[in-house]
C-alpha atoms as a PDB file:
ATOM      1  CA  UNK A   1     -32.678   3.698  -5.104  1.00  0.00           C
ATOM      2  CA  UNK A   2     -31.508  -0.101  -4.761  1.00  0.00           C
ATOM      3  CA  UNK A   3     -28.475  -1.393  -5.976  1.00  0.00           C
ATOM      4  CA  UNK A   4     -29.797  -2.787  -9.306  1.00  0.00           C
ATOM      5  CA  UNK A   5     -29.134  -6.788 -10.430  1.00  0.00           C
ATOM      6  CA  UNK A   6     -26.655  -5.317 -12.807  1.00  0.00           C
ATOM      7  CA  UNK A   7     -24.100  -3.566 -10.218  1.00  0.00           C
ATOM      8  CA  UNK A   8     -24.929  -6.602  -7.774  1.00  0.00           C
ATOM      9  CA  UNK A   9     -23.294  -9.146 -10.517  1.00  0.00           C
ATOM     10  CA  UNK A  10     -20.492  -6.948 -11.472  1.00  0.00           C
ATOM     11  CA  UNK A  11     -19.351  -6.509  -7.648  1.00  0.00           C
ATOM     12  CA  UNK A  12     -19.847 -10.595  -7.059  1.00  0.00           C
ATOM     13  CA  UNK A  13     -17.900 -11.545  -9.904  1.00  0.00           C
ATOM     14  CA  UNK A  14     -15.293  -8.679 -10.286  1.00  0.00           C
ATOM     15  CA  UNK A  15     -16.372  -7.426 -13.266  1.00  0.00           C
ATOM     16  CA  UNK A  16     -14.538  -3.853 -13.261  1.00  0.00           C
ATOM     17  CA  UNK A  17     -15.736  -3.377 -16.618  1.00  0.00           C
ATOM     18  CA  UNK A  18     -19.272  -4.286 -16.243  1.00  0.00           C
ATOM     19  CA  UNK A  19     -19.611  -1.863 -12.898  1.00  0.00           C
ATOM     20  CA  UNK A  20     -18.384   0.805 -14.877  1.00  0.00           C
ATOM     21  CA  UNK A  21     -20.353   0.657 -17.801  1.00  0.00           C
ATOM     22  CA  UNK A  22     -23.662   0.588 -15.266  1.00  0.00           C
ATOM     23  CA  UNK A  23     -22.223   3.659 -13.673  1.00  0.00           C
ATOM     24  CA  UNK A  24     -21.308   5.541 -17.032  1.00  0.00           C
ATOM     25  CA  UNK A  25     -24.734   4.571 -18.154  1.00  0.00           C
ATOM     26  CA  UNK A  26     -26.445   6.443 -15.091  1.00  0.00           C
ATOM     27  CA  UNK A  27     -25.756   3.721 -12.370  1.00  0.00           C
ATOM     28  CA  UNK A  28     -26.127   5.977  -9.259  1.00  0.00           C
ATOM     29  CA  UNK A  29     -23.108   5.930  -7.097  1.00  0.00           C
ATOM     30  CA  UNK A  30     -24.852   6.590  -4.006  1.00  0.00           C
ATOM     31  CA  UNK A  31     -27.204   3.379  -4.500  1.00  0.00           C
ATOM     32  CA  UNK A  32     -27.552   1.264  -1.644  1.00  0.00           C
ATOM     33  CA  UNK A  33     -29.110  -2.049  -0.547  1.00  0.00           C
ATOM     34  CA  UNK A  34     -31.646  -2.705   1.745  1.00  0.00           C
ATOM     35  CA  UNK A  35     -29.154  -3.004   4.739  1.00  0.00           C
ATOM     36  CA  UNK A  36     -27.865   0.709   3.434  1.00  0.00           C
ATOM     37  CA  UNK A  37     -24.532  -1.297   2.177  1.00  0.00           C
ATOM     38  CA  UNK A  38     -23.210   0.994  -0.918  1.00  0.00           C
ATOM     39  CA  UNK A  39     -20.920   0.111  -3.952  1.00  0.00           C
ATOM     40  CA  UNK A  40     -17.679   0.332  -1.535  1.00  0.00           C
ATOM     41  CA  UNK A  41     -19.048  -1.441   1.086  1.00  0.00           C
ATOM     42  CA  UNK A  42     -19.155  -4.032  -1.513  1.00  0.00           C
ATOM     43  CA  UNK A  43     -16.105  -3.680  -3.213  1.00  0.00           C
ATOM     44  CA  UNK A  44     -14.291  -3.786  -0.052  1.00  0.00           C
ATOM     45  CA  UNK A  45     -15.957  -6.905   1.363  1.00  0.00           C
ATOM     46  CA  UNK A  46     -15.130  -8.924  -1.452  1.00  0.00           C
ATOM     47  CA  UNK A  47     -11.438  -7.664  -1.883  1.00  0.00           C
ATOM     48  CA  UNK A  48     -12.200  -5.806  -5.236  1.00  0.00           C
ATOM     49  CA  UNK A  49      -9.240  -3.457  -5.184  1.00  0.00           C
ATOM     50  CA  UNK A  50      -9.766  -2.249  -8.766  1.00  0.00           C
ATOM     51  CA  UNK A  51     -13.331  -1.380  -7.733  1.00  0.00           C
ATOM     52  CA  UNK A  52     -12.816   0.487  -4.746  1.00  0.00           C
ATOM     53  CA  UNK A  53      -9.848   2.576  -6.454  1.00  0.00           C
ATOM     54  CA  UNK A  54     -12.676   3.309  -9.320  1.00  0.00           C
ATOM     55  CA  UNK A  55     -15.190   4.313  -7.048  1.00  0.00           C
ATOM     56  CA  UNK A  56     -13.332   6.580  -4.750  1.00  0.00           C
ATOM     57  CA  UNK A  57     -12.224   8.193  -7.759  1.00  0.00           C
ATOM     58  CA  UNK A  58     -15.616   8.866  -8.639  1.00  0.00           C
ATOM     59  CA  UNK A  59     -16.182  10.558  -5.727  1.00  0.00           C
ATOM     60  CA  UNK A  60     -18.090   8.100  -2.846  1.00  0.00           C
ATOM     61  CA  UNK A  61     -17.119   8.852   0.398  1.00  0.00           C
ATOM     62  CA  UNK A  62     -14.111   6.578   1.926  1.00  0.00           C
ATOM     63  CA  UNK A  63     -16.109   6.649   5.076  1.00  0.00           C
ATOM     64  CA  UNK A  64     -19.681   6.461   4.055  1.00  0.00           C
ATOM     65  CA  UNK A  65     -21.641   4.234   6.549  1.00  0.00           C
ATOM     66  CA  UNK A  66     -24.323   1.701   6.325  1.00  0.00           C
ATOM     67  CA  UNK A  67     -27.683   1.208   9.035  1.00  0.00           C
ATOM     68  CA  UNK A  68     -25.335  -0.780  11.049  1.00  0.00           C
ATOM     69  CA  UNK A  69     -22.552   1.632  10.985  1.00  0.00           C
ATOM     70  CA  UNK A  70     -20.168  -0.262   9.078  1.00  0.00           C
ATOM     71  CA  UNK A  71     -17.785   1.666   6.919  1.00  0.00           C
ATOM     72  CA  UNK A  72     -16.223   0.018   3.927  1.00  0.00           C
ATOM     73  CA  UNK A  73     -13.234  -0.105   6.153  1.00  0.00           C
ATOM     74  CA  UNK A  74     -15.089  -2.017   8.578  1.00  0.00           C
ATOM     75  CA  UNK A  75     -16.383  -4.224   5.275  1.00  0.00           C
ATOM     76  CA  UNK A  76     -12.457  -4.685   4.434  1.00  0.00           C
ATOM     77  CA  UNK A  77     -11.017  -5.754   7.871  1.00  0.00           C
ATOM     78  CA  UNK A  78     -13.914  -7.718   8.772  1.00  0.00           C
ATOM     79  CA  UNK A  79     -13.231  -9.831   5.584  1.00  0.00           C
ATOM     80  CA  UNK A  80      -9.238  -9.767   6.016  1.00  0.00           C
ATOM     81  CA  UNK A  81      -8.785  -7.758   2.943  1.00  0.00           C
ATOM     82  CA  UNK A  82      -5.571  -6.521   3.652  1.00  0.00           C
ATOM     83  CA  UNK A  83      -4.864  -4.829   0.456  1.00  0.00           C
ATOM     84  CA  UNK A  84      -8.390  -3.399   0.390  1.00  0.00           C
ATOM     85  CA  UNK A  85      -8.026  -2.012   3.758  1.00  0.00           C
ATOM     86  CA  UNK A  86      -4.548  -0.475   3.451  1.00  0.00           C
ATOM     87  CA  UNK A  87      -5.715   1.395   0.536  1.00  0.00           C
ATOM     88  CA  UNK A  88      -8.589   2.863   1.919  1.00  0.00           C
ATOM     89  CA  UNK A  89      -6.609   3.717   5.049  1.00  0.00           C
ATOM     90  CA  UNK A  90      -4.106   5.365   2.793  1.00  0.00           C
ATOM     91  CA  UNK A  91      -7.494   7.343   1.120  1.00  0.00           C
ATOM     92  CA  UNK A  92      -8.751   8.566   4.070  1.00  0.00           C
ATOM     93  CA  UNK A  93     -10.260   5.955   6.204  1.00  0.00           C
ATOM     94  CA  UNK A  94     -10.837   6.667   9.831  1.00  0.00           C
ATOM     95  CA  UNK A  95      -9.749   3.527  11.929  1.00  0.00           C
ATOM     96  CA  UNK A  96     -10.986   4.964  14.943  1.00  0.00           C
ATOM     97  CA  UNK A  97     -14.857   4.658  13.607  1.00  0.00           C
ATOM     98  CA  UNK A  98     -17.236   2.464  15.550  1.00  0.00           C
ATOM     99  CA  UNK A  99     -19.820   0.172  14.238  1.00  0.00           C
ATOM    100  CA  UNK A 100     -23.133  -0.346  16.059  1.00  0.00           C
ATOM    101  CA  UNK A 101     -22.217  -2.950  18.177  1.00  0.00           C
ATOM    102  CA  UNK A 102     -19.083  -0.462  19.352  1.00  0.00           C
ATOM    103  CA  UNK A 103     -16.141  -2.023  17.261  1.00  0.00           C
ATOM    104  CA  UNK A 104     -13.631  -0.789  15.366  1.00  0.00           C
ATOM    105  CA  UNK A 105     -12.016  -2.027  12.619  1.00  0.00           C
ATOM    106  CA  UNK A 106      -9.066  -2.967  13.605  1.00  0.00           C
ATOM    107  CA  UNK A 107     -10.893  -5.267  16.396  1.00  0.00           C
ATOM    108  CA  UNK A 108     -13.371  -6.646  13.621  1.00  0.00           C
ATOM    109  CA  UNK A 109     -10.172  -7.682  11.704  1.00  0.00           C
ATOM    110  CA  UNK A 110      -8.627  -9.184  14.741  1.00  0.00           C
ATOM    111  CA  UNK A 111     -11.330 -11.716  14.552  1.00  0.00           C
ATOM    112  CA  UNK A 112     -10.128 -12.708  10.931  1.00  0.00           C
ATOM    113  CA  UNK A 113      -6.397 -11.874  10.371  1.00  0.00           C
ATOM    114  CA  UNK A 114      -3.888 -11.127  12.484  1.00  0.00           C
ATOM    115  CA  UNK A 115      -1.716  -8.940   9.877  1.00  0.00           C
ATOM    116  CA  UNK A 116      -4.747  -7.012   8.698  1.00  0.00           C
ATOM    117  CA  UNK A 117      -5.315  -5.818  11.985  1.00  0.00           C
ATOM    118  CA  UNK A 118      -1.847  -4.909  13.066  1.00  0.00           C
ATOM    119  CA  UNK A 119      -1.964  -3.202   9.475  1.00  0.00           C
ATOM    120  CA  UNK A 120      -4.963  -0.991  10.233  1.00  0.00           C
ATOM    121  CA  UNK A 121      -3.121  -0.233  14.310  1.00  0.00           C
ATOM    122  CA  UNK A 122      -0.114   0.895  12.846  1.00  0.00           C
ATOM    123  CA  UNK A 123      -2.240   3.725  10.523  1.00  0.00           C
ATOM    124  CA  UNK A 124      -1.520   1.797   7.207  1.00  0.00           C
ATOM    125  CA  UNK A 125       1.533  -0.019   5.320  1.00  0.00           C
ATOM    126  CA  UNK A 126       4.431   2.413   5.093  1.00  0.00           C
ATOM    127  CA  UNK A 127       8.130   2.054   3.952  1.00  0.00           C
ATOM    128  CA  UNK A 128      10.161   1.216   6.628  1.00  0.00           C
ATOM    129  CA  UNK A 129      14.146   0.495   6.950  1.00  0.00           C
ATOM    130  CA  UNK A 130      15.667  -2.012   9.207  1.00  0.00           C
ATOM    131  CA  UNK A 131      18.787  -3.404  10.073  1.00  0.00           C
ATOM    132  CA  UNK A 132      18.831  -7.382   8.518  1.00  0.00           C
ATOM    133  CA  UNK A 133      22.424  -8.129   9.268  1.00  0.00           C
ATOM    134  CA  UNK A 134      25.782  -6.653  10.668  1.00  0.00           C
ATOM    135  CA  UNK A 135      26.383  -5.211   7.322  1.00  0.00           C
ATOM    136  CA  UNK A 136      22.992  -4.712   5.835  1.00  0.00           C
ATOM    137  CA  UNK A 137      20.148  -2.934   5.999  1.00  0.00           C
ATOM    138  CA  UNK A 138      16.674  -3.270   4.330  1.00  0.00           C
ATOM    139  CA  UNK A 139      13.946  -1.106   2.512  1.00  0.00           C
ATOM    140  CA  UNK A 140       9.995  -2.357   2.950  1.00  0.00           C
ATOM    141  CA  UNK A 141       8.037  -0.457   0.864  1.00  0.00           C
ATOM    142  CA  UNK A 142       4.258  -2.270   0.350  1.00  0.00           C
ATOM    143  CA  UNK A 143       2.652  -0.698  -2.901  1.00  0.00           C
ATOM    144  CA  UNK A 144      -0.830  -1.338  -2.049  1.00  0.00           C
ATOM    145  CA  UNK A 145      -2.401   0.413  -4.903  1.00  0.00           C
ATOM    146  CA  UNK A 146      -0.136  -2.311  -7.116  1.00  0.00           C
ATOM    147  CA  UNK A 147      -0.962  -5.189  -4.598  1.00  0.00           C
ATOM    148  CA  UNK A 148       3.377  -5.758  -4.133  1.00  0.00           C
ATOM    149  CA  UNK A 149       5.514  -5.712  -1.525  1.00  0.00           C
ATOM    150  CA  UNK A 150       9.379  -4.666  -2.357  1.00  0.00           C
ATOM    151  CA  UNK A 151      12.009  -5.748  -0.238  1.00  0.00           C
ATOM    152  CA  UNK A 152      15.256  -3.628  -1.081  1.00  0.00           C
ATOM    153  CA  UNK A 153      18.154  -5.077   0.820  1.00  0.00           C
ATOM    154  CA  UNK A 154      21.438  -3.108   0.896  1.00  0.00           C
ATOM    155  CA  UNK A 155      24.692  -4.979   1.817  1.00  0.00           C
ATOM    156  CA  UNK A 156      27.932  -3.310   2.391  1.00  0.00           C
ATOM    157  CA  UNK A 157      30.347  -5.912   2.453  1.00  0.00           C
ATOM    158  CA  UNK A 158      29.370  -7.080  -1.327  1.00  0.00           C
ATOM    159  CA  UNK A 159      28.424  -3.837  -2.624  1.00  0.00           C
ATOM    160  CA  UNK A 160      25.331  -5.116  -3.311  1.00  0.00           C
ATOM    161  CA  UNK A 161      21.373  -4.300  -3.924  1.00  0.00           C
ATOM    162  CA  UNK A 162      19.078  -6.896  -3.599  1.00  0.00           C
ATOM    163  CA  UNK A 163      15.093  -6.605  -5.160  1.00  0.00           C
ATOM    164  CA  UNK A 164      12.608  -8.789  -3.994  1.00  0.00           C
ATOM    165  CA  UNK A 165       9.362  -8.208  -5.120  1.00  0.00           C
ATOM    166  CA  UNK A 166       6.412 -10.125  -3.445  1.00  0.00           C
ATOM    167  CA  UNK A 167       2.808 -10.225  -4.824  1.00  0.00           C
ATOM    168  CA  UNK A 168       0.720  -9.787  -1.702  1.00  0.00           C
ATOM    169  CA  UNK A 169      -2.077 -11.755  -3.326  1.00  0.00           C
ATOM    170  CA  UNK A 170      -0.486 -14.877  -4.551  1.00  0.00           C
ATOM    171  CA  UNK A 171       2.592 -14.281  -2.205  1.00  0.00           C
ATOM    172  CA  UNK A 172       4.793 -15.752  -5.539  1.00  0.00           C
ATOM    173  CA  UNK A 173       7.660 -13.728  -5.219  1.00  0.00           C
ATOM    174  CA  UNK A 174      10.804 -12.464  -7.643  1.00  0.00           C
ATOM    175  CA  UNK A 175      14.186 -11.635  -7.013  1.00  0.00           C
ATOM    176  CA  UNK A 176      16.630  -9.311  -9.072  1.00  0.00           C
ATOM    177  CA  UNK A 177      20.102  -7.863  -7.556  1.00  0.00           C
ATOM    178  CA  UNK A 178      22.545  -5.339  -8.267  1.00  0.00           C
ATOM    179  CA  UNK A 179      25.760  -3.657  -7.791  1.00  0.00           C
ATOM    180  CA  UNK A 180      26.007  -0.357  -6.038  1.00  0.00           C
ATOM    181  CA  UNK A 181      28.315   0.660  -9.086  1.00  0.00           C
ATOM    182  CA  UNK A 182      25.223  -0.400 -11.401  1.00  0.00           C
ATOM    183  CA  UNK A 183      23.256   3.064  -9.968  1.00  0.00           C
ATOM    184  CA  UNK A 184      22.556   5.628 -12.080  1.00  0.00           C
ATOM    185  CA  UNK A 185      21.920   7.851  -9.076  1.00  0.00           C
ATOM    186  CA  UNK A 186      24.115   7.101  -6.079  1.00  0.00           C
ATOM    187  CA  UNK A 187      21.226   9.037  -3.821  1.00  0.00           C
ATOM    188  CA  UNK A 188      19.652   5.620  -3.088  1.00  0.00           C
ATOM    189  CA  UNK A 189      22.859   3.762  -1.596  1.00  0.00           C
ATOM    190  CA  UNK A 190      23.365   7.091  -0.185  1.00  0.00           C
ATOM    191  CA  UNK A 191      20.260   6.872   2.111  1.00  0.00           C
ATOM    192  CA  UNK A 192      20.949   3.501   2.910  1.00  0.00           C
ATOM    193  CA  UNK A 193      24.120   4.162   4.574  1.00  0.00           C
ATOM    194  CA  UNK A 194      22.453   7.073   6.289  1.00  0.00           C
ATOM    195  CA  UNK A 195      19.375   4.464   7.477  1.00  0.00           C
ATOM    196  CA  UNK A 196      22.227   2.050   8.375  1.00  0.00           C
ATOM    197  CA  UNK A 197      23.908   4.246  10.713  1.00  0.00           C
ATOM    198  CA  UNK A 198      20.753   5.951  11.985  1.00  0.00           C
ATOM    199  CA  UNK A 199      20.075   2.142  13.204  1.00  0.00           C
ATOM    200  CA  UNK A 200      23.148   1.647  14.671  1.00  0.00           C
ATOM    201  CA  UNK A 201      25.029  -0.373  12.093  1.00  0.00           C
ATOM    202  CA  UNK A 202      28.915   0.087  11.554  1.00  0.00           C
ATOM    203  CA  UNK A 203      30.066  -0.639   8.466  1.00  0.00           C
ATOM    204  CA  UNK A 204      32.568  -3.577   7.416  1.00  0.00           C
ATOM    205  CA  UNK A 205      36.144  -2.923   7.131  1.00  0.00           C
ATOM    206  CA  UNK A 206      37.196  -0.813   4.201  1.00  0.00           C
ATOM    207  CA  UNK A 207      34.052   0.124   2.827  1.00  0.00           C
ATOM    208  CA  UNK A 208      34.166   4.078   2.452  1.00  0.00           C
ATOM    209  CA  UNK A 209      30.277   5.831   2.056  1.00  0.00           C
ATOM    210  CA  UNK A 210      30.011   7.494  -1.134  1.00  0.00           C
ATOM    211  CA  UNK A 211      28.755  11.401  -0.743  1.00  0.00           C
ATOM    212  CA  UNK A 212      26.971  12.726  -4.146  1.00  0.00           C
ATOM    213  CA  UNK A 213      28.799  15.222  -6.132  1.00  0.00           C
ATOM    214  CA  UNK A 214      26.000  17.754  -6.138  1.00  0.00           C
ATOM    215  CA  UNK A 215      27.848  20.239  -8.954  1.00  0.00           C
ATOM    216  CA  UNK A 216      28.364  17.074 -10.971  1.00  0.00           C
ATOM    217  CA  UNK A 217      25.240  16.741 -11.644  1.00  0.00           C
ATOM    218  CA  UNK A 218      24.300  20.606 -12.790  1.00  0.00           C
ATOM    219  CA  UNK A 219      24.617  20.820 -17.293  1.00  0.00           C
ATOM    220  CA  UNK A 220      28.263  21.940 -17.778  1.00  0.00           C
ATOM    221  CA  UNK A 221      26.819  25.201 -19.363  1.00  0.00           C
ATOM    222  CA  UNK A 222      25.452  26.013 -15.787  1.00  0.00           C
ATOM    223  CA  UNK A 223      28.256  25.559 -14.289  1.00  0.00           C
ATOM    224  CA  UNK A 224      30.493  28.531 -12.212  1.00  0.00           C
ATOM    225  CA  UNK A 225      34.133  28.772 -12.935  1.00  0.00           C
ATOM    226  CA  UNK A 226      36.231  30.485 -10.740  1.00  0.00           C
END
């Protein structure tokens, strides 16, 4: 069965709820077009993130192929979907697939975006920490399911947390900061100094790293007395 005129418009104009209103009304999932391109290959091409979530979800396979071999991963990086393609990564993609002509994705995406394929050879987007200054250290986490990037920068001669959070679509960013005595839960400042000195940093004169009071935190009902 063809992917009907219906699906086809949904998927070319982003039309989340008009997709799933074909596929709740007996749209087959499976449907493909004449090139044996599915749903997902389309979603991905086009950079559809909220599609490609929904149709995982519904069970299509993350590496479903068409005649030429493509998988919707291959669809993704070929386009420079970066969001697309970390998702699907992080949902079970296999970057290691070849197309008919013998490529992989990563070397499909090469041809279109740098960062998309340096993405897809490092196995996905994950949170890393780095050292930003002689008394910092940083936090990336990218959120591709929320399409943000959050830079958490921790610096130990002001005490301070810094937020910046980064739409990876429109790259507009925001910016919110913080003192370490503004945590709730000291655990985060806590693994920053641990990150810091993991990466070699030594921390500015005076500053003393906090260790968590683990009975402090128990209900004083549970606690033992001697």
């Amino acid at each position: 069965m063809g992917v009907s005129v219906a699906a086809m418009s949904a998927l070319d104009a982003g039309n989340y709820q008009g997709l799933t209103a074909w596929l709740d009304g007996g749209g087959d999932l499976h449907s493909r077009a004449d090139n044996g391109e599915t749903l997902l290959h389309k979603a991905a091409h086009r950079g559809h993130l909220h599609m490609v979530k929904e149709l995982l979800k519904r069970g299509i396979d993350v590496n479903i192929r068409d005649k030429g071999s493509f998988t919707p991963l291959h669809e993704a990086a070929r386009a420079g979907q970066y969001l697309v393609a970390a998702y699907l990564l992080e949902h079970g993609a296999d970057p290691e697939l070849r197309n008919s002509s013998g490529k992989t994705a990563q070397e499909l995406a090469r041809e279109q975006s740098v960062e998309t394929a340096d993405m897809i050879a490092n196995g996905g987007i994950r949170p890393r920490w780095v050292s930003t200054g002689e008394d910092e250290v940083s936090r990336i986490s990218p959120k591709a399911d929320i399409g943000y990037r959050l830079t958490e920068i921790f610096n130990f001669s002001a005490r301070s947390y810094v937020l910046i959070t980064r739409n990876m679509l429109s790259g507009v960013e925001s910016v919110s900061m913080k003192n370490f005595s503004d945590f709730s839960e000291p655990q985060l400042v806590e693994k920053a100094e641990d990150e810091f000195t993991r990466l070699g940093g030594q921390f500015p004169k005076g500053y003393s790293p906090r260790k968590l009071d683990k009975p402090s935190l128990l209900p004083a009902h549970g606690r033992l007395h001697s």
